[in-house]
PDB file of N, CA and C in Angstrom:
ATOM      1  N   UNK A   1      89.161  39.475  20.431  1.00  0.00           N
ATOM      2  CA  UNK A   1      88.514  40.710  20.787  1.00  0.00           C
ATOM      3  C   UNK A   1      87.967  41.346  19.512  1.00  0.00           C
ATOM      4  N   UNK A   2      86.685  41.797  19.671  1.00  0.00           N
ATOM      5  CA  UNK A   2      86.350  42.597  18.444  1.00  0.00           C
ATOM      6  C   UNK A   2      86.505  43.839  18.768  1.00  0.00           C
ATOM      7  N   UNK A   3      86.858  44.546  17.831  1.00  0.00           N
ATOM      8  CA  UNK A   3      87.250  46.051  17.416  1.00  0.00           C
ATOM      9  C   UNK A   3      86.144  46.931  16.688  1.00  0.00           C
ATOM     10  N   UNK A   4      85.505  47.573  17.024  1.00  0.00           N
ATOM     11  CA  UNK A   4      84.603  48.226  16.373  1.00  0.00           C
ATOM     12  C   UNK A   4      84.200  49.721  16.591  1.00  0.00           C
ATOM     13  N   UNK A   5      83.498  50.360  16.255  1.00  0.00           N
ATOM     14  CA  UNK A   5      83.375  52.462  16.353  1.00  0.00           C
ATOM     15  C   UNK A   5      82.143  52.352  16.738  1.00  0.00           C
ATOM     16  N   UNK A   6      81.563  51.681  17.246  1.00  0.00           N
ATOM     17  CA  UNK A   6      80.574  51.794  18.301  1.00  0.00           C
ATOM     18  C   UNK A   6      80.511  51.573  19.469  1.00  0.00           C
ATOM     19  N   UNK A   7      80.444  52.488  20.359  1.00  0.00           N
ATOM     20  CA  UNK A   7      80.915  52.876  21.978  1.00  0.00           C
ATOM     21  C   UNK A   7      80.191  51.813  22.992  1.00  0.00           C
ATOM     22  N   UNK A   8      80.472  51.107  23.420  1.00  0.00           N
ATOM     23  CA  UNK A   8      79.673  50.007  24.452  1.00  0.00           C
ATOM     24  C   UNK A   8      78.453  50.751  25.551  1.00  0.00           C
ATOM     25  N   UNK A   9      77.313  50.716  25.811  1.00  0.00           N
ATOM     26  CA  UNK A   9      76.945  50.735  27.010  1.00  0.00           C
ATOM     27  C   UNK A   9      76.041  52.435  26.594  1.00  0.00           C
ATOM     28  N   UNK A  10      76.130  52.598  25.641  1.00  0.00           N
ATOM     29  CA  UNK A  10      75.248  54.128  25.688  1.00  0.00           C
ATOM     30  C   UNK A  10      74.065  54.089  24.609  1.00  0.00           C
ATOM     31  N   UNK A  11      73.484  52.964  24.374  1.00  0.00           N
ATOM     32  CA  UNK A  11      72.543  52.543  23.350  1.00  0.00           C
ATOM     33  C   UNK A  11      72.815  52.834  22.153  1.00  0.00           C
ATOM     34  N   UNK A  12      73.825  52.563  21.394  1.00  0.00           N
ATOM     35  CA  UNK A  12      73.910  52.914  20.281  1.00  0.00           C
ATOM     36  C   UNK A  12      74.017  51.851  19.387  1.00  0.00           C
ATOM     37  N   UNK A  13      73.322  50.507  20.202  1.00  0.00           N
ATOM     38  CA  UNK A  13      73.300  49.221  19.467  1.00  0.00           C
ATOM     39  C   UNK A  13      74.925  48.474  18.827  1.00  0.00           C
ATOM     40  N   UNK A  14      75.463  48.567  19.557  1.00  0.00           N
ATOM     41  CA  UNK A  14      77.430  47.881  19.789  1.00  0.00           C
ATOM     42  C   UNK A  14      76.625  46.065  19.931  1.00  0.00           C
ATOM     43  N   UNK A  15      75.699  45.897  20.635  1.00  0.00           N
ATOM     44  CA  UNK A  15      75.952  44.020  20.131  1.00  0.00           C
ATOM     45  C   UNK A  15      74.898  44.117  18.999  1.00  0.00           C
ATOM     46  N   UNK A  16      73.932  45.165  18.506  1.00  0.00           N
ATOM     47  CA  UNK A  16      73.406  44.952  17.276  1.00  0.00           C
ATOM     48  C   UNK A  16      74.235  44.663  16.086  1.00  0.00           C
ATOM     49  N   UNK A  17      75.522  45.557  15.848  1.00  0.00           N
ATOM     50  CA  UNK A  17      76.694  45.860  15.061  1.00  0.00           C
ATOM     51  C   UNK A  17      77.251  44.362  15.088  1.00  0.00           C
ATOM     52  N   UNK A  18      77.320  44.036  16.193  1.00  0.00           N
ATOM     53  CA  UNK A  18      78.266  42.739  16.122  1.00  0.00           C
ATOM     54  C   UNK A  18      77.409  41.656  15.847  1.00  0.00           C
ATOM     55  N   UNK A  19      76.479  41.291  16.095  1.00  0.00           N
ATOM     56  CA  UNK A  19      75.512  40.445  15.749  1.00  0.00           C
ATOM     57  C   UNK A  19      75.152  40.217  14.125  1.00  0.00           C
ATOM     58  N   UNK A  20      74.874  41.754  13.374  1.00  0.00           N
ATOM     59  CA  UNK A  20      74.818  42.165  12.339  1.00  0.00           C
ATOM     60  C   UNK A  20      75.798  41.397  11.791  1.00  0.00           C
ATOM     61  N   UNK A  21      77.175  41.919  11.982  1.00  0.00           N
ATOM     62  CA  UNK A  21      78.227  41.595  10.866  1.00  0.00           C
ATOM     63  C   UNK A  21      78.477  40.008  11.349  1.00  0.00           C
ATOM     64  N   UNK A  22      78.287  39.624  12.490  1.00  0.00           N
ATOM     65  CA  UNK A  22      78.697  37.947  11.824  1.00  0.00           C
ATOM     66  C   UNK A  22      77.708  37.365  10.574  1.00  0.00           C
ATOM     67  N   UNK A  23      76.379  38.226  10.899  1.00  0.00           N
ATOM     68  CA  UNK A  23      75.214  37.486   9.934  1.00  0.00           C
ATOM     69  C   UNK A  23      75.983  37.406   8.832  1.00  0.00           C
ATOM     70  N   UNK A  24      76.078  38.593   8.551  1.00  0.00           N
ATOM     71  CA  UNK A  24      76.283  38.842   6.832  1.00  0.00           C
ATOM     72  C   UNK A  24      77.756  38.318   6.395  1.00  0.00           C
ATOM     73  N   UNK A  25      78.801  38.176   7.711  1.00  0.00           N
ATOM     74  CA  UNK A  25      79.390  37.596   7.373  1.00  0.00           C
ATOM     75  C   UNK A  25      79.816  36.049   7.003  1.00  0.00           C
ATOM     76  N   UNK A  26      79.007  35.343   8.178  1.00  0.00           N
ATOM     77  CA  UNK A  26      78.477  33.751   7.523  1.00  0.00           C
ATOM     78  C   UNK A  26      77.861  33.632   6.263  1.00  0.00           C
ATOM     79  N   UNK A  27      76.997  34.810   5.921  1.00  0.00           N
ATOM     80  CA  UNK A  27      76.127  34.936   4.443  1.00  0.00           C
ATOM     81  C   UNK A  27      76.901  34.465   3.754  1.00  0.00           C
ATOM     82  N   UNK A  28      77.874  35.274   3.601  1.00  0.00           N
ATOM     83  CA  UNK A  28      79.325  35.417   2.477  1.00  0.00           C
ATOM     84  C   UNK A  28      79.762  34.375   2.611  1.00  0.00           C
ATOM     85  N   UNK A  29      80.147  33.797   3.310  1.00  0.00           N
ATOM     86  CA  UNK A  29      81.217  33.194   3.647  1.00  0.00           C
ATOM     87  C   UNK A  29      80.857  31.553   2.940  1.00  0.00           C
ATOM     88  N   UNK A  30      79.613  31.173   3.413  1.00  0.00           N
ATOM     89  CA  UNK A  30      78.664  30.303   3.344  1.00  0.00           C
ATOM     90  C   UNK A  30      77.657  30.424   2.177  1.00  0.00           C
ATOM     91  N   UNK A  31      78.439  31.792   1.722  1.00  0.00           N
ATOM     92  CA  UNK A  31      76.711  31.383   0.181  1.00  0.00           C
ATOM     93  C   UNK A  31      75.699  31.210   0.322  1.00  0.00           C
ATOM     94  N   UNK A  32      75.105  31.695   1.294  1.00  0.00           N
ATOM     95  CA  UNK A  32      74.095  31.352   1.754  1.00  0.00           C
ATOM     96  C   UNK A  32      72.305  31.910   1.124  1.00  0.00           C
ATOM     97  N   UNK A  33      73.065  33.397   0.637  1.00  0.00           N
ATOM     98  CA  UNK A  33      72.175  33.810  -0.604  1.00  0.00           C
ATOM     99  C   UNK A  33      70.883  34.280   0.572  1.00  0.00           C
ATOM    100  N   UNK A  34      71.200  34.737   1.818  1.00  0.00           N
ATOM    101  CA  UNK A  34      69.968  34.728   2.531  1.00  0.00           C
ATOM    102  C   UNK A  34      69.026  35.832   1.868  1.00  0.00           C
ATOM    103  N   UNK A  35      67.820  36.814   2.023  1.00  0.00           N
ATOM    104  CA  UNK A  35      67.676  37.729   2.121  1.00  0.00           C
ATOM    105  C   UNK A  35      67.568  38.858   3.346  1.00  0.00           C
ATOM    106  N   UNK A  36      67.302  39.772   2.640  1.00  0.00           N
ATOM    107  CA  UNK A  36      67.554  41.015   4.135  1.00  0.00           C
ATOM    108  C   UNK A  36      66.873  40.448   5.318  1.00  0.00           C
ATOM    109  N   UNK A  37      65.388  39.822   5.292  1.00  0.00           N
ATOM    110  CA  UNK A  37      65.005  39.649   6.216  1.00  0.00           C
ATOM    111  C   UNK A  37      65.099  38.585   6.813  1.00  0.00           C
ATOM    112  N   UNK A  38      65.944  37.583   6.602  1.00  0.00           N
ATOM    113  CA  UNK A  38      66.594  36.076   6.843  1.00  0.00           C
ATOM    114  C   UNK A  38      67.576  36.346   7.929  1.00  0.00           C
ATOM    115  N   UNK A  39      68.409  37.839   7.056  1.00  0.00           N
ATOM    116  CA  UNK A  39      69.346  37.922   7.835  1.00  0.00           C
ATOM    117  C   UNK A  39      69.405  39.026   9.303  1.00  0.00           C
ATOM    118  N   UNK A  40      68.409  39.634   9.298  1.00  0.00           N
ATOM    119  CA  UNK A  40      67.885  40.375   9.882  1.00  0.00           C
ATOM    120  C   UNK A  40      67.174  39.191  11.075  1.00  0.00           C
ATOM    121  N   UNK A  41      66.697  38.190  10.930  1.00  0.00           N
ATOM    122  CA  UNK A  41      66.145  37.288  11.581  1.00  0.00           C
ATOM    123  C   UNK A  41      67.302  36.779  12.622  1.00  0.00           C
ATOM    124  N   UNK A  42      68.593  36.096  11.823  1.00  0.00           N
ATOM    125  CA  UNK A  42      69.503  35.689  12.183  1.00  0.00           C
ATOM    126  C   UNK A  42      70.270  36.786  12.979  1.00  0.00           C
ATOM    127  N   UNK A  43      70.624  37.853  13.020  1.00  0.00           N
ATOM    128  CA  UNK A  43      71.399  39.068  13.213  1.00  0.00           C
ATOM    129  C   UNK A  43      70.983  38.910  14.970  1.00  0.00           C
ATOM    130  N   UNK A  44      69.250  39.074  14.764  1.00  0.00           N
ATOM    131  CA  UNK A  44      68.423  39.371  16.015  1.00  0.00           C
ATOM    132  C   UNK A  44      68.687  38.193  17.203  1.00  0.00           C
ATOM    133  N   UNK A  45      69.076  36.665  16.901  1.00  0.00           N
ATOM    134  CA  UNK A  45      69.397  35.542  17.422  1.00  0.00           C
ATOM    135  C   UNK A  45      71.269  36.100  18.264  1.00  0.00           C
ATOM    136  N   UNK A  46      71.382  36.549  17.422  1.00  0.00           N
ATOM    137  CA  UNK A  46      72.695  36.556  17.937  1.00  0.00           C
ATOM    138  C   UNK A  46      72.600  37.788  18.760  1.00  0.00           C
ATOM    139  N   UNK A  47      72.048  38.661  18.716  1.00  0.00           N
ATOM    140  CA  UNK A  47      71.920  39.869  19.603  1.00  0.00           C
ATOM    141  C   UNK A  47      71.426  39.453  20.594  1.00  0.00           C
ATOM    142  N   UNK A  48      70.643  38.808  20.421  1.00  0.00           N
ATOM    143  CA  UNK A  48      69.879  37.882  21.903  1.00  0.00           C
ATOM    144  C   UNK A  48      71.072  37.434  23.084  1.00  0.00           C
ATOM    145  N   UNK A  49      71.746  36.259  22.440  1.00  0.00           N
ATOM    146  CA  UNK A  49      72.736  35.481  22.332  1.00  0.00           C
ATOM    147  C   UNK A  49      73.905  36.485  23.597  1.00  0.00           C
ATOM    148  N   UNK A  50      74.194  37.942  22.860  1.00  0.00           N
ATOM    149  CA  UNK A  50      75.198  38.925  23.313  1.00  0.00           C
ATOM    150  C   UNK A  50      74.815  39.611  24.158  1.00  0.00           C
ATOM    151  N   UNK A  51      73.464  40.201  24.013  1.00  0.00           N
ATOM    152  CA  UNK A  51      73.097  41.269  24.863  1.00  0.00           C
ATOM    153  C   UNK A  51      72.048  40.920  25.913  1.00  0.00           C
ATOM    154  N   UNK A  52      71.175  39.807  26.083  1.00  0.00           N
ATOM    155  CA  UNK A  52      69.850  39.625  26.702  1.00  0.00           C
ATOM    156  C   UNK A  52      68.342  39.514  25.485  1.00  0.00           C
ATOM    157  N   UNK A  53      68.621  40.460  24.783  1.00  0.00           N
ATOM    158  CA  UNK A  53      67.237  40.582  24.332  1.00  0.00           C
ATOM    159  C   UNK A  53      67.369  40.817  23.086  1.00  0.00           C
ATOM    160  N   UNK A  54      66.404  40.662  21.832  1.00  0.00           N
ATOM    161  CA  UNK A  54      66.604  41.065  20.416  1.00  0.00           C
ATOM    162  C   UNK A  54      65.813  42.747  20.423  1.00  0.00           C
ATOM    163  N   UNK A  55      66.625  43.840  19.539  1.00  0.00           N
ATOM    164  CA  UNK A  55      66.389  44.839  19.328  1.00  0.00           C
ATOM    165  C   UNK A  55      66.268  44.436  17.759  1.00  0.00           C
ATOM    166  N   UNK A  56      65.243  44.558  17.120  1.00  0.00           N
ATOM    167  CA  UNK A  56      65.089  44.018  15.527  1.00  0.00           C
ATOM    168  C   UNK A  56      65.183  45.559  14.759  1.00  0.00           C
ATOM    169  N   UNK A  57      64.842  46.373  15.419  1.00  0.00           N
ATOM    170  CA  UNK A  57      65.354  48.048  14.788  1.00  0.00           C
ATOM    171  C   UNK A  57      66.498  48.113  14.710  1.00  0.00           C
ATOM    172  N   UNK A  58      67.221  47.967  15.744  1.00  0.00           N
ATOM    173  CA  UNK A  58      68.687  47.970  15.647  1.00  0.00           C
ATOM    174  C   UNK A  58      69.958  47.106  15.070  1.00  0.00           C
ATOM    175  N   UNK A  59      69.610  45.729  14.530  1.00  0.00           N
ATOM    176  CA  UNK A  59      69.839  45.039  13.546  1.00  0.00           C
ATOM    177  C   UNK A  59      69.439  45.203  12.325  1.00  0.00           C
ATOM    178  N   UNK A  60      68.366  45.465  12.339  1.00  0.00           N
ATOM    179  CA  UNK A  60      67.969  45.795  10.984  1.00  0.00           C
ATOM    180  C   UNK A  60      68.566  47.210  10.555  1.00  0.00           C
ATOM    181  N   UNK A  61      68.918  47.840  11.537  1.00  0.00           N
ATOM    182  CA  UNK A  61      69.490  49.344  10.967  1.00  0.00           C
ATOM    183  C   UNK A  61      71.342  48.424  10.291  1.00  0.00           C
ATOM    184  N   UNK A  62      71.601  48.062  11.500  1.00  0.00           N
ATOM    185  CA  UNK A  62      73.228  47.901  11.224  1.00  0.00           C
ATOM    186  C   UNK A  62      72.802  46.661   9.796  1.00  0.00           C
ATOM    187  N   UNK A  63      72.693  45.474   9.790  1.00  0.00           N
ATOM    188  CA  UNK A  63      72.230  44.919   8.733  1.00  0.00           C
ATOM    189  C   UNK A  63      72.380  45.356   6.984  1.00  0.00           C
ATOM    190  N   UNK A  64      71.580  46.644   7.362  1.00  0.00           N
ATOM    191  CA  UNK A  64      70.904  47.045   5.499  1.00  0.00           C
ATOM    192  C   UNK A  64      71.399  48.774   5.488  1.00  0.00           C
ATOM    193  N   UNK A  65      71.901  49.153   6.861  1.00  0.00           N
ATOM    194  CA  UNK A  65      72.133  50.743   6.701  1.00  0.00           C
ATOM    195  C   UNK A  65      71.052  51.506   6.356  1.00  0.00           C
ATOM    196  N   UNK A  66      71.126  53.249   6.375  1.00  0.00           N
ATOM    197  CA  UNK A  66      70.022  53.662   6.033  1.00  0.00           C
ATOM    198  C   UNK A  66      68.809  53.662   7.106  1.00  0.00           C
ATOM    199  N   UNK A  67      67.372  54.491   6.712  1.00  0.00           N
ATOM    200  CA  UNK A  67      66.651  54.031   8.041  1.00  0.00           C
ATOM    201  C   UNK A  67      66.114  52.602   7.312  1.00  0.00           C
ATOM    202  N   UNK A  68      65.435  52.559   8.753  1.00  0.00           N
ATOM    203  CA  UNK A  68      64.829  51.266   8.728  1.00  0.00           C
ATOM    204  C   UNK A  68      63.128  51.572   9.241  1.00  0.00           C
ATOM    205  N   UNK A  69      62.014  50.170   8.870  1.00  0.00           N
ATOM    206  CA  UNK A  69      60.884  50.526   9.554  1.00  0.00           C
ATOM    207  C   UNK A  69      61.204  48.969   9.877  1.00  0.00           C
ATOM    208  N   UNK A  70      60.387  48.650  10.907  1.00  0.00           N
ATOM    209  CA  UNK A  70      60.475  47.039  11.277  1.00  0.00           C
ATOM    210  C   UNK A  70      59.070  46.723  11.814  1.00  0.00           C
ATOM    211  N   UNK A  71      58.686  45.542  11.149  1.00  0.00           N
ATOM    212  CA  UNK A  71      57.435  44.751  12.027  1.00  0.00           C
ATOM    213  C   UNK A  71      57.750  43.449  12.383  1.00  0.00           C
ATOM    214  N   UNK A  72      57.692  43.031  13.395  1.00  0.00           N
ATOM    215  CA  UNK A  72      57.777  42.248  13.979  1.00  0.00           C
ATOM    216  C   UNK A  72      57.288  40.779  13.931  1.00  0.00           C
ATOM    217  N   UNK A  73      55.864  40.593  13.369  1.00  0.00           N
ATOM    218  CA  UNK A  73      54.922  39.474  13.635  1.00  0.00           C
ATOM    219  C   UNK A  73      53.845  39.261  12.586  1.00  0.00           C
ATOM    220  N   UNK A  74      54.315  39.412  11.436  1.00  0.00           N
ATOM    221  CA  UNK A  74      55.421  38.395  11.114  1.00  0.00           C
ATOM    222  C   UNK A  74      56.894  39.127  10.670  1.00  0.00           C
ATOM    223  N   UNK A  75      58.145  38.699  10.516  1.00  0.00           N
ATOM    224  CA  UNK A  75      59.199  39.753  10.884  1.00  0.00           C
ATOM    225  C   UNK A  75      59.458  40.747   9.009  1.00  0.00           C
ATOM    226  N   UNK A  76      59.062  41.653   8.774  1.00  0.00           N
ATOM    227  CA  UNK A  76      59.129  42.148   7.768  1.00  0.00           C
ATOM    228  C   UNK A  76      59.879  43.633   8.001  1.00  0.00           C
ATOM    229  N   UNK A  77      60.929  43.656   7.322  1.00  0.00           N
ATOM    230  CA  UNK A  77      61.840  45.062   7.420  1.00  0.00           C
ATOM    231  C   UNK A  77      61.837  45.795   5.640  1.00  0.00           C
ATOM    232  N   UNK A  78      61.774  46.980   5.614  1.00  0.00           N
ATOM    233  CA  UNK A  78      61.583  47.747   4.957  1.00  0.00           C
ATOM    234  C   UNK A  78      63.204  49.084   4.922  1.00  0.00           C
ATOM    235  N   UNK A  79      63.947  49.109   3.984  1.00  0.00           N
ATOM    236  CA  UNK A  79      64.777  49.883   3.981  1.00  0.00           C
ATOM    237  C   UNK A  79      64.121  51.384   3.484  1.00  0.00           C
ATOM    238  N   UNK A  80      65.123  52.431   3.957  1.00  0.00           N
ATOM    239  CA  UNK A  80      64.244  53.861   3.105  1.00  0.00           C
ATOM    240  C   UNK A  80      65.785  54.588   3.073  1.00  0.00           C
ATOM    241  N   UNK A  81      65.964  54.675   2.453  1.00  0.00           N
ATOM    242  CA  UNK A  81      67.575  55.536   1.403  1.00  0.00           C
ATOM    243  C   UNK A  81      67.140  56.481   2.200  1.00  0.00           C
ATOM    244  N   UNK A  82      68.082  57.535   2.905  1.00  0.00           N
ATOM    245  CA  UNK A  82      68.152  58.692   3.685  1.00  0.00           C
ATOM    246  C   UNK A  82      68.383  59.644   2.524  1.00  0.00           C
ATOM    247  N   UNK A  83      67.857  61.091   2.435  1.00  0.00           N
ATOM    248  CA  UNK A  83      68.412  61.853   1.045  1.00  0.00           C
ATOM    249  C   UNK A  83      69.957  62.110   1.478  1.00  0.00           C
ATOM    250  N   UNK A  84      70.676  62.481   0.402  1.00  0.00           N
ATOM    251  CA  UNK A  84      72.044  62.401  -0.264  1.00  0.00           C
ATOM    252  C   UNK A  84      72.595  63.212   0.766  1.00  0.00           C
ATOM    253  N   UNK A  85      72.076  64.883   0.780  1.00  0.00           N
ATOM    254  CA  UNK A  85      72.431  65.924   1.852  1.00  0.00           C
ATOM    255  C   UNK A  85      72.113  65.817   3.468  1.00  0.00           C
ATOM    256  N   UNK A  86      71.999  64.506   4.025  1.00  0.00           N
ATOM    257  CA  UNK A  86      71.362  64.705   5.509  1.00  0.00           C
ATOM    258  C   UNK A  86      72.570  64.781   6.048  1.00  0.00           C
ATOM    259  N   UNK A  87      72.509  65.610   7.186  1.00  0.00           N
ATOM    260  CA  UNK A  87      73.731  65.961   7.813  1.00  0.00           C
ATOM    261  C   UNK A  87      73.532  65.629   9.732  1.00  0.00           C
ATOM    262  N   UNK A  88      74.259  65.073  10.251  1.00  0.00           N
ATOM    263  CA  UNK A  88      73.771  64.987  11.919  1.00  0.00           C
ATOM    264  C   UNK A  88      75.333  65.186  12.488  1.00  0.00           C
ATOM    265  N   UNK A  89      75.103  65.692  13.637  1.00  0.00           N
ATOM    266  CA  UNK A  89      75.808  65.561  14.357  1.00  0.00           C
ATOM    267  C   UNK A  89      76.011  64.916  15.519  1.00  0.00           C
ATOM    268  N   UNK A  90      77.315  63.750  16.379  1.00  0.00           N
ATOM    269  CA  UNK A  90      76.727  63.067  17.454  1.00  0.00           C
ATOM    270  C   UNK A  90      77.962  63.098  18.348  1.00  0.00           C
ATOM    271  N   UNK A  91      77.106  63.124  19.546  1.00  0.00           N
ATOM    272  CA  UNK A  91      78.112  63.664  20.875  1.00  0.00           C
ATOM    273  C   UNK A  91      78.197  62.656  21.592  1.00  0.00           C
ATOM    274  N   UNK A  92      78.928  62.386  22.010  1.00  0.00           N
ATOM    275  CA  UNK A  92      78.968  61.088  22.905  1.00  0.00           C
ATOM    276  C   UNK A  92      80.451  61.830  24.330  1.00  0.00           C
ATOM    277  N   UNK A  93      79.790  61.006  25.447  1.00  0.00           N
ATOM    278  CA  UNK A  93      80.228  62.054  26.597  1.00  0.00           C
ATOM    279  C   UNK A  93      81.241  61.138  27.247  1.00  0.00           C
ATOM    280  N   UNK A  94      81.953  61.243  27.827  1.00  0.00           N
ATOM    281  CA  UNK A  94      83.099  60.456  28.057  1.00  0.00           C
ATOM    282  C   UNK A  94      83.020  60.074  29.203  1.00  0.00           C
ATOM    283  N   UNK A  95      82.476  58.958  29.577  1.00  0.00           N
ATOM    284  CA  UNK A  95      81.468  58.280  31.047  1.00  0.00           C
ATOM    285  C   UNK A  95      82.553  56.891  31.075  1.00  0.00           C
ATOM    286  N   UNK A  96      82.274  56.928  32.308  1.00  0.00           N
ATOM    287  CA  UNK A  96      82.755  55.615  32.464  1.00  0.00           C
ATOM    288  C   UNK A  96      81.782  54.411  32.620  1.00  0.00           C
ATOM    289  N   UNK A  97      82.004  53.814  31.816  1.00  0.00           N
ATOM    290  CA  UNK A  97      80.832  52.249  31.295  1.00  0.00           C
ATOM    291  C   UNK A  97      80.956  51.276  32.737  1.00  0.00           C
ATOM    292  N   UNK A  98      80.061  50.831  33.519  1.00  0.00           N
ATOM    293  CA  UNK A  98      79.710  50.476  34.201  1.00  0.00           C
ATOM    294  C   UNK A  98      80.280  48.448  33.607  1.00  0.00           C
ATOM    295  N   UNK A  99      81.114  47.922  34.216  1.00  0.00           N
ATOM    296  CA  UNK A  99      81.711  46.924  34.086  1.00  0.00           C
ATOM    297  C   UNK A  99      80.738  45.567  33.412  1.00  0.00           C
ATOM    298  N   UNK A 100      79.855  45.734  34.226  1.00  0.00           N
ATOM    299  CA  UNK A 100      78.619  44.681  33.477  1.00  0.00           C
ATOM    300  C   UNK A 100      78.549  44.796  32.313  1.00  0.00           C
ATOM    301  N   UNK A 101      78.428  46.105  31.574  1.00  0.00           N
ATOM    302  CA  UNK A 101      78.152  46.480  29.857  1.00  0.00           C
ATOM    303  C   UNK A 101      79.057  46.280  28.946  1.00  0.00           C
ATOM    304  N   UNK A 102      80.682  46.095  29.576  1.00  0.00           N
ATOM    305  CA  UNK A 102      81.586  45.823  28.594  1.00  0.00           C
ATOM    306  C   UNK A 102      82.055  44.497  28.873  1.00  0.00           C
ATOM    307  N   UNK A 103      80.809  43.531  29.751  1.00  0.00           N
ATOM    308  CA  UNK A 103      81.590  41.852  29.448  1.00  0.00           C
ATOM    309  C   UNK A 103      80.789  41.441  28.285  1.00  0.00           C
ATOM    310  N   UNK A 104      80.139  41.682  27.708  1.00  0.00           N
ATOM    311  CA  UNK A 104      79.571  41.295  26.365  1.00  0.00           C
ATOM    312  C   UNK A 104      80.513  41.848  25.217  1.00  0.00           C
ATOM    313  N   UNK A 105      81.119  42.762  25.440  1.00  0.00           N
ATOM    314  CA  UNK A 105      82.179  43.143  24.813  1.00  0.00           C
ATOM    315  C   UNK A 105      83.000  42.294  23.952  1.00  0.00           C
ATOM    316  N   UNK A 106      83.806  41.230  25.050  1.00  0.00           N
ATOM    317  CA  UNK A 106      84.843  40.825  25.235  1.00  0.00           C
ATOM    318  C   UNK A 106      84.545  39.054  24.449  1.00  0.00           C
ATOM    319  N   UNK A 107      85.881  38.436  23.313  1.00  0.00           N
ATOM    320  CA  UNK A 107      85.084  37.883  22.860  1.00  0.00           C
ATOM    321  C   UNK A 107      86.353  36.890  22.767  1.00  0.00           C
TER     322      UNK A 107
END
């Protein structure tokens, strides 16, 4: 089972996150020396893989942190450092996740 602080089923990209960290974690693991957008490539395969479809914003966010801009065709991602003081706040409502959304979950 993976364990993670991203809530299943309310778009907040939970199989981007997981997709993400195996990338970078085969990176490591494997030496693989990819770059951001290798792995950002790879990240998006596995999101496929978990969720139905590749979200390349949302890998590329979890991926490199920070915002992101993404193009697609050909696949080129661009990081942008958020300033030091940004402050947000996020609410998340206490719903019950519809059973379909948390079998991708489960691992």
């Amino acid at each position: 089972m993976i364990k993670k602080g991203i809530p299943v089923g309310f778009g907040m990209g939970s199989s981007a996150g997981s997709a993400a960290a195996a990338a970078v974690a085969f990176n490591k693991l494997f030496r693989l020396n990819l770059d951001s957008n290798s792995l950002v490539k790879f990240a998006g395969v596995g999101e496929k893989a978990s969720a139905g479809s590749v979200h390349y914003d949302n890998v590329a966010a979890s991926v490199l942190g920070g915002f992101v801009i993404v193009r697609t065709n050909p696949l080129d991602v661009i990081r942008i450092e958020p300033p030091k003081d940004l402050a947000f706040s996020l609410a998340i409502p206490k719903l019950k996740v519809p059973q379909k959304k948390q079998k991708y979950q489960e691992v």
